[in-house]
Every structure is written in structure tokens, then in C-alpha cells.
Protein backbone atom coordinates (compact mmCIF):
# COMPACT_ATOMS: atom_id res chain seq x y z
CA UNK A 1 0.00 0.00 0.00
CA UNK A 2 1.67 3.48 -0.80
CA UNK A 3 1.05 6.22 1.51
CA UNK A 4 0.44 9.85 0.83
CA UNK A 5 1.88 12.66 3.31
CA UNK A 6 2.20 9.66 5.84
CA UNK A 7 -1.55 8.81 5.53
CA UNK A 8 -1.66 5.59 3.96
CA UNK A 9 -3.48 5.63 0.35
CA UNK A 10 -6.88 3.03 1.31
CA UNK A 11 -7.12 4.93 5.03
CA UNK A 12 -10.99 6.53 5.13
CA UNK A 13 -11.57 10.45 5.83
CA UNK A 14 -15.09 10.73 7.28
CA UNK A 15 -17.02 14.24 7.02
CA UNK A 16 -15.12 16.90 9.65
CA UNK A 17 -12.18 15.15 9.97
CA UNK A 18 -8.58 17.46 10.36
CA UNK A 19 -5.93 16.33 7.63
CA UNK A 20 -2.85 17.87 7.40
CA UNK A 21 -0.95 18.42 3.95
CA UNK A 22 2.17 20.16 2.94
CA UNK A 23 2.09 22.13 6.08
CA UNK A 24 -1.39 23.23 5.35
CA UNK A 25 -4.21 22.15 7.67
CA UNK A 26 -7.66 21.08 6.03
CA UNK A 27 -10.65 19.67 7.00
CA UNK A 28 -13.07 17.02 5.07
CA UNK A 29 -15.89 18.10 3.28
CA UNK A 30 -17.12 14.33 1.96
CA UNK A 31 -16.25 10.96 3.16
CA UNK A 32 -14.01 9.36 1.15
CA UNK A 33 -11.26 6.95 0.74
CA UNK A 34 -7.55 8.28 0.44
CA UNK A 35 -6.17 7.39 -2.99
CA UNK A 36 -3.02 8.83 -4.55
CA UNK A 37 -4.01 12.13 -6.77
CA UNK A 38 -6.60 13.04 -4.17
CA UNK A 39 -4.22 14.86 -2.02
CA UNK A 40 -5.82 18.60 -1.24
CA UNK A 41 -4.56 20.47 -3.89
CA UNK A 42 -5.59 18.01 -6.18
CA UNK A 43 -9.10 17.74 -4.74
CA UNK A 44 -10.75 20.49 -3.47
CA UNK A 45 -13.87 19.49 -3.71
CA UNK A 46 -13.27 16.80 -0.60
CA UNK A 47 -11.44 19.18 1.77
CA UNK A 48 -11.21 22.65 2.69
CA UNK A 49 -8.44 24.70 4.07
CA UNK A 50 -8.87 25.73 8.30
């Protein structure tokens, strides 16, 4: 399994959660399961900047 920012790519983000990326911290917008090209600046429909 590969592993994105530490998180490992499979691991589930439920709706509030705090993720932290490239120094940045966001927060989960949709449930959804990590997968690499998701990260936040990739995605920013699943997470928004706090």
C-alpha cells in the first residue's frame, strides 16, 4: 500500500475530519477513501483549508 503525506493511500476520511498536507491544515468536506491524486490540492472538492 503506498502512503500519501504519511496517511496511507486506502485509510478513510469521514465528514469533519482534520488532515494535514504540505504544512497546510484542512478539514473534510465528503467521506471518502484516500487514494493517490486526491491529495488537497488536487481535490478540493473533498477538503477545505482551516
Amino acid at each position: 500500500m503506498g502512503h500519501t503525506q504519511g496517511v496511507p493511500v486506502g485509510a478513510g476520511c469521514a465528514v469533519g475530519s482534520p488532515v494535514s498536507y504540505g504544512g497546510l491544515d484542512y478539514q473534510c468536506l465528503r467521506a471518502h477513501t484516500l487514494i493517490v491524486t486526491w491529495e488537497p490540492p488536487n481535490a478540493a472538492s473533498l477538503r477545505q483549508r482551516v
